[in-house]
N, C-alpha and C. Protein backbone atom coordinates (compact mmCIF):
# COMPACT_ATOMS: atom_id res chain seq x y z
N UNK A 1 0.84 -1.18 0.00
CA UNK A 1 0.00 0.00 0.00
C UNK A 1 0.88 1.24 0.00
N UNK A 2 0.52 1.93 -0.73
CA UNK A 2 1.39 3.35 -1.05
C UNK A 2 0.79 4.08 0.17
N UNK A 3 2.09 4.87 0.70
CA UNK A 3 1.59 6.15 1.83
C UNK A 3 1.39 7.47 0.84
N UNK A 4 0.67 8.60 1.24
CA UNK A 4 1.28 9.85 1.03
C UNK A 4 1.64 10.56 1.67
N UNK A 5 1.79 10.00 3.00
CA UNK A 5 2.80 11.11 3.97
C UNK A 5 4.41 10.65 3.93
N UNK A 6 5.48 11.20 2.34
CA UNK A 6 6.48 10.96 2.43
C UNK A 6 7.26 12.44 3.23
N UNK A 7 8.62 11.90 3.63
CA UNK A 7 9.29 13.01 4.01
C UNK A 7 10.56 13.54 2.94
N UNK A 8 10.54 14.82 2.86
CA UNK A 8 10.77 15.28 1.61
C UNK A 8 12.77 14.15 1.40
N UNK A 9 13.39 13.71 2.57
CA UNK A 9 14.41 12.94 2.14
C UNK A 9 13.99 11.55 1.42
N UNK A 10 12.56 11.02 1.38
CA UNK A 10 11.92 10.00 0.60
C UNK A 10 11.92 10.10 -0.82
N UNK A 11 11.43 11.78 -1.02
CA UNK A 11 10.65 12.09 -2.19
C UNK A 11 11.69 11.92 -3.54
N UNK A 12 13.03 13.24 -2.63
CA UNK A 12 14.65 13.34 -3.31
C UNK A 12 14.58 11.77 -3.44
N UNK A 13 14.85 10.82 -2.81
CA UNK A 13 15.74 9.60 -3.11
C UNK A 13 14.68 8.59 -4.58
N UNK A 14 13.44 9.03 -4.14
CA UNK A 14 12.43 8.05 -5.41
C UNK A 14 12.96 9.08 -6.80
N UNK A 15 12.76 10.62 -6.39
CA UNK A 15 13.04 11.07 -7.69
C UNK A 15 14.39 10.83 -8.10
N UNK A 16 15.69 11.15 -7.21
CA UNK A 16 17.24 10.53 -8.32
C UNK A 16 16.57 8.94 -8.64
N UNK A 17 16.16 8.00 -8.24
CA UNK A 17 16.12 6.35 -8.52
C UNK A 17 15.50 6.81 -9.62
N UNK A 18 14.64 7.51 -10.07
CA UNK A 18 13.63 7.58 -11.31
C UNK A 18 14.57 8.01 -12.00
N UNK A 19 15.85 9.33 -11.99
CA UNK A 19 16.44 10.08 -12.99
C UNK A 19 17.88 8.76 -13.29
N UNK A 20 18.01 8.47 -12.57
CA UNK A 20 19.18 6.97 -12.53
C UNK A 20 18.52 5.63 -13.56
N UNK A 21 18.02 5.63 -13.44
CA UNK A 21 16.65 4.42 -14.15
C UNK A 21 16.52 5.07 -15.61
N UNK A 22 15.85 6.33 -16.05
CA UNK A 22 15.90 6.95 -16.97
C UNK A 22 18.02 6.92 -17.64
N UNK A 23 18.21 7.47 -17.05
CA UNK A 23 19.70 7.07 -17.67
C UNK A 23 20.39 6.08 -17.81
N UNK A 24 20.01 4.74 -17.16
CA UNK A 24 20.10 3.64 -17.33
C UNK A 24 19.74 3.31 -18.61
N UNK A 25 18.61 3.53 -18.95
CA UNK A 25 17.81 3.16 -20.58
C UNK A 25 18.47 3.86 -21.47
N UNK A 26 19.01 5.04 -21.09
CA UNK A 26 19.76 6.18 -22.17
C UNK A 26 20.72 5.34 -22.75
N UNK A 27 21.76 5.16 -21.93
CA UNK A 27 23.00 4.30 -22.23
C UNK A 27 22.73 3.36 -23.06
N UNK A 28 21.45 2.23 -22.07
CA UNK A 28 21.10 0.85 -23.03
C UNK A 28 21.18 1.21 -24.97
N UNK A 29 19.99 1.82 -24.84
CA UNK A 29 20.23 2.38 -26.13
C UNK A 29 20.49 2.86 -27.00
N UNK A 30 21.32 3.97 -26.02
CA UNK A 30 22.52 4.08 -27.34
C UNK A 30 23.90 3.38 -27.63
N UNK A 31 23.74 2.20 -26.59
CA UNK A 31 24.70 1.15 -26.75
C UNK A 31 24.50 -0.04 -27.43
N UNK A 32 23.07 -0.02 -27.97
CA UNK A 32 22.40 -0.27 -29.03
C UNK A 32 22.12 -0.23 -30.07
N UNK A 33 22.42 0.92 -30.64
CA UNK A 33 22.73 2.25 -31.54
C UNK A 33 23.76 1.94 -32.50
N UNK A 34 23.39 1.79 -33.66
CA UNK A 34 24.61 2.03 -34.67
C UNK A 34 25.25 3.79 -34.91
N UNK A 35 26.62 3.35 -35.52
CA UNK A 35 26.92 4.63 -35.43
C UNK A 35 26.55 5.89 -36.22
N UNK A 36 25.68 5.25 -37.47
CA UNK A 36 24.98 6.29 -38.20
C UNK A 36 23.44 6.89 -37.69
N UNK A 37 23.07 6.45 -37.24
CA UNK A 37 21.85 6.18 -36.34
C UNK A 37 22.06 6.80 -35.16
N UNK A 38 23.03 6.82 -34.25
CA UNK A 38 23.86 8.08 -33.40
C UNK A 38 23.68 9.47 -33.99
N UNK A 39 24.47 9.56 -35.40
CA UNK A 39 24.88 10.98 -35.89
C UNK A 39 23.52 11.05 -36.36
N UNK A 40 22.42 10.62 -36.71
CA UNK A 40 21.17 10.88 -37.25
C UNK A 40 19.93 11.71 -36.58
N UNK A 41 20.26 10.72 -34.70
CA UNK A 41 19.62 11.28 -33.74
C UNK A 41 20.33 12.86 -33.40
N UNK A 42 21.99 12.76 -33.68
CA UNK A 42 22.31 13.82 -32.74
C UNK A 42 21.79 14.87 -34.17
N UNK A 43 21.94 14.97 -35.38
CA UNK A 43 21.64 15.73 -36.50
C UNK A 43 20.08 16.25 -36.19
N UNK A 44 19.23 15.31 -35.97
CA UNK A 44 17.55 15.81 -35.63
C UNK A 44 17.49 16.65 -34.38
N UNK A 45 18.27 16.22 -33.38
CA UNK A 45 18.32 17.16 -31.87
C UNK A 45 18.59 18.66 -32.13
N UNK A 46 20.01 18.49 -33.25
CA UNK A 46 20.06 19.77 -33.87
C UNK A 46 19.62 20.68 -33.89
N UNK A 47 18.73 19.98 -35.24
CA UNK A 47 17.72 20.51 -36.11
C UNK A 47 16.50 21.45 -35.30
N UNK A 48 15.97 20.01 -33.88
CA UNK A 48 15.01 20.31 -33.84
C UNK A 48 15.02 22.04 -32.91
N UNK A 49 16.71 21.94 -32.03
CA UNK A 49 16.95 22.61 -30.93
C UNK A 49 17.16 24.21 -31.93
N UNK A 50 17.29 24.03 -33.07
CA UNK A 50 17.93 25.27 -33.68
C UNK A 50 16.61 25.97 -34.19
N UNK A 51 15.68 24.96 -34.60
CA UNK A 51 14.01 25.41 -35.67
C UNK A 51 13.46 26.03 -34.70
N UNK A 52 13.26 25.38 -33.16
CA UNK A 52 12.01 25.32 -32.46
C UNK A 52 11.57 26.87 -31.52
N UNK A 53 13.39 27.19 -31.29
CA UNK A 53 13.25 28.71 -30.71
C UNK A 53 12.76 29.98 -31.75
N UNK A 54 13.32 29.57 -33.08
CA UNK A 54 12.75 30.45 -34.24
C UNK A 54 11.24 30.14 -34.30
N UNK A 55 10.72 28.80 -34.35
CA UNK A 55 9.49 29.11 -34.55
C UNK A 55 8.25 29.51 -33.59
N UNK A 56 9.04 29.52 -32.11
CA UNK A 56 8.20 30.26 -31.07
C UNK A 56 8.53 31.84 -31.12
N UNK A 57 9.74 32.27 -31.41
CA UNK A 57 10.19 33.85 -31.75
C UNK A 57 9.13 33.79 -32.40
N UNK A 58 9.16 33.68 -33.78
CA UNK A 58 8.35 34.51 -34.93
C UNK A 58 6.63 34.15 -34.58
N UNK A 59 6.15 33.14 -33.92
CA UNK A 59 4.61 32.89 -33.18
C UNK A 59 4.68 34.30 -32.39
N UNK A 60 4.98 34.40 -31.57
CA UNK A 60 4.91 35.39 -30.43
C UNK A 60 5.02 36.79 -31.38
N UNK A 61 5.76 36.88 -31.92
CA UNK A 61 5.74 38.28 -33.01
C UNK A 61 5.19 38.89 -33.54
N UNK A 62 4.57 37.53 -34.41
CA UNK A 62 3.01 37.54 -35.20
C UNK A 62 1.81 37.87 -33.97
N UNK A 63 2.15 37.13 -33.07
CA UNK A 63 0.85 37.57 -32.19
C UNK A 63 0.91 39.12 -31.14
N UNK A 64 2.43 39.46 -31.18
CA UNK A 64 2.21 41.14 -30.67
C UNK A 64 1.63 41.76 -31.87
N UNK A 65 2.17 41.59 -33.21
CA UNK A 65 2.02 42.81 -33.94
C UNK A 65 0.66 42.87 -34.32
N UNK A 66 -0.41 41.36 -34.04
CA UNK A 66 -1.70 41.59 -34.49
C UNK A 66 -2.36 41.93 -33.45
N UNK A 67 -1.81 42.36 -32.06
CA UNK A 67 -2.12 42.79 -30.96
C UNK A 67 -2.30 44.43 -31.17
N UNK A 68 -1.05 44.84 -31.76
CA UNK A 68 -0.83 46.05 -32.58
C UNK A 68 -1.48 46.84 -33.26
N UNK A 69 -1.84 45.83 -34.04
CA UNK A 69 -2.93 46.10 -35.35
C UNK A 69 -4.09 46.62 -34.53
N UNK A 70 -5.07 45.55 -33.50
CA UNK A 70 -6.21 45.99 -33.19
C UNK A 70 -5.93 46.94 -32.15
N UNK A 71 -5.02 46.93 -31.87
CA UNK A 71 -4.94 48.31 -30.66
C UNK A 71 -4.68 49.44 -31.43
N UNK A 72 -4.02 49.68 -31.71
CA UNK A 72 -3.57 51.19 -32.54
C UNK A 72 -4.79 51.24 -34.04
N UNK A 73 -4.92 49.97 -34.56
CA UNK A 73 -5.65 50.09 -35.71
C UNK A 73 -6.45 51.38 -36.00
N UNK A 74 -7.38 51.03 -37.17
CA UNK A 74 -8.43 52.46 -37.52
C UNK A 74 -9.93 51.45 -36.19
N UNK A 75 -10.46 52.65 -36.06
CA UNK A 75 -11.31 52.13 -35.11
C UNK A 75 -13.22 52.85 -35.78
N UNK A 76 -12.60 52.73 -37.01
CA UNK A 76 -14.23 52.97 -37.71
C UNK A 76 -15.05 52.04 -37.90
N UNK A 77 -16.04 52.10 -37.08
CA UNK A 77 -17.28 51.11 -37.21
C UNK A 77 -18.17 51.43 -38.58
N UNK A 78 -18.32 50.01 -39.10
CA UNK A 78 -19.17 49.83 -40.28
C UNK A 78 -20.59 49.84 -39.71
N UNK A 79 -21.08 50.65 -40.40
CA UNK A 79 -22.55 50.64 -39.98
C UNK A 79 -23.84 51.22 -40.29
């Protein structure tokens, strides 16, 4: 039966066993790993680490300047 009254020196020791366990599998598989299949993963990490800040920059940009638009815009009602 699981408690939930841990004490926070419980909590630390389950979470490193979880981050130890997780890196356990890391290794497995990339000791698993051919070596093109290595440079393939590390090429996509790249990719993905270099695209992903540009494509939240330019989201956020687009969404001040159409913030812009209706704030400052013309404010003539059709009618």
């Amino acid at each position: 039966m699981k408690t939930i009254n841990k004490s926070a020196k419980e909590t630390v020791k389950e979470v490193w066993q979880a981050f130890v366990g997780i890196g356990r599998h890391f290794v497995r598989t990339l000791d698993d790993m051919s070596w093109p299949g290595i440079v393939a993963m590390c090429v996509l990490i790249a990719l993905f680490l270099t695209i992903l800040p540009l494509v939240i920059t330019l989201f956020i940009g687009v969404l001040i300047a159409k913030l812009a638009i209706n704030v400052f815009g013309d404010k003539k009602q059709h009618g």
